[in-house]
Protein backbone atom coordinates (compact mmCIF):
# COMPACT_ATOMS: atom_id res chain seq x y z
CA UNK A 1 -7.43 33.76 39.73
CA UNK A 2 -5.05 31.47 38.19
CA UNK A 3 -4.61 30.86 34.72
CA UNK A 4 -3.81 27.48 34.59
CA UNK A 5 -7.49 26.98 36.54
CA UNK A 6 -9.32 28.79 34.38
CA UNK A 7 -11.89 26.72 32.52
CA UNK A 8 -14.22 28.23 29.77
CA UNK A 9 -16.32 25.86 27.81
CA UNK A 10 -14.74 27.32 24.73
CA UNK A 11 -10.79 26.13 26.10
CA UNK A 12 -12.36 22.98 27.41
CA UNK A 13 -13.52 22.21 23.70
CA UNK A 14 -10.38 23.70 22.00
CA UNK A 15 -8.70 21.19 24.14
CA UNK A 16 -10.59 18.03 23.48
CA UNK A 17 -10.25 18.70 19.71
CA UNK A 18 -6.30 19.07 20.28
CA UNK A 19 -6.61 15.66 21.81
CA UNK A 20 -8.50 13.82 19.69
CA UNK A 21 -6.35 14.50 16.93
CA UNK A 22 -3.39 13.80 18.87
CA UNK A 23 -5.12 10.67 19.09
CA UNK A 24 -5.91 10.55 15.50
CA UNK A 25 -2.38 11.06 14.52
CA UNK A 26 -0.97 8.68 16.84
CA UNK A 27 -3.03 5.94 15.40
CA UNK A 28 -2.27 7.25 11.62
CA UNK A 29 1.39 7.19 12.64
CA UNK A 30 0.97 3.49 14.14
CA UNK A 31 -0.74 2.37 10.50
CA UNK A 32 1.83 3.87 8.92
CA UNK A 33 4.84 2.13 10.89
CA UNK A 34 2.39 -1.14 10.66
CA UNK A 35 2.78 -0.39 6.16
CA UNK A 36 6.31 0.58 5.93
CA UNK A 37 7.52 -2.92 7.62
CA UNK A 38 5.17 -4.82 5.27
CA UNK A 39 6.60 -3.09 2.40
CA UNK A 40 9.85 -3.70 3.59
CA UNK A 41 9.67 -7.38 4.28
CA UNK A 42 7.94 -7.49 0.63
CA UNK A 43 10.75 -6.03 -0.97
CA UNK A 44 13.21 -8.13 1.27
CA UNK A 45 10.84 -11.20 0.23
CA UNK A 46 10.94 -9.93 -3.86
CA UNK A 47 14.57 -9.53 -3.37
CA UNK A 48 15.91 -13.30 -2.17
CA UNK A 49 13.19 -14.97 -4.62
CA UNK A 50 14.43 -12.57 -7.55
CA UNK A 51 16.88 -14.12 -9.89
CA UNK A 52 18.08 -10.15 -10.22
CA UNK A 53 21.23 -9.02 -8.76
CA UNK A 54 21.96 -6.23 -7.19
CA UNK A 55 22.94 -4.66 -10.08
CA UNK A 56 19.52 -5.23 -11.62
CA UNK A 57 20.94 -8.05 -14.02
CA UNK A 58 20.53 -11.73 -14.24
């Protein structure tokens, strides 16, 4: 008997758990790529309307 074959209910749940939260991940990874743009075209956005230079000045 192979290994790789071998089913138990037990391995078949472990890995459906280790998939869904691969899945889970994935998606938290996608929100988080999705948050760090919008923060950065904020900053870009708080940046060119800012009087400030880049020194922090006026």
């Amino acid at each position: 008997m192979q290994m790789i074959e071998w089913q138990s209910p037990a391995g078949a749940a472990y890995r459906n758990s280790v998939g869904l939260q691969a899945a889970a991940v994935r998606r938290a990874k996608e929100k988080l790529d999705i948050a760090t743009s919008a923060v950065f075209r904020h900053a870009q956005a708080v940046s060119v309307s800012s009087g400030r230079t880049a020194g922090g000045g006026y």
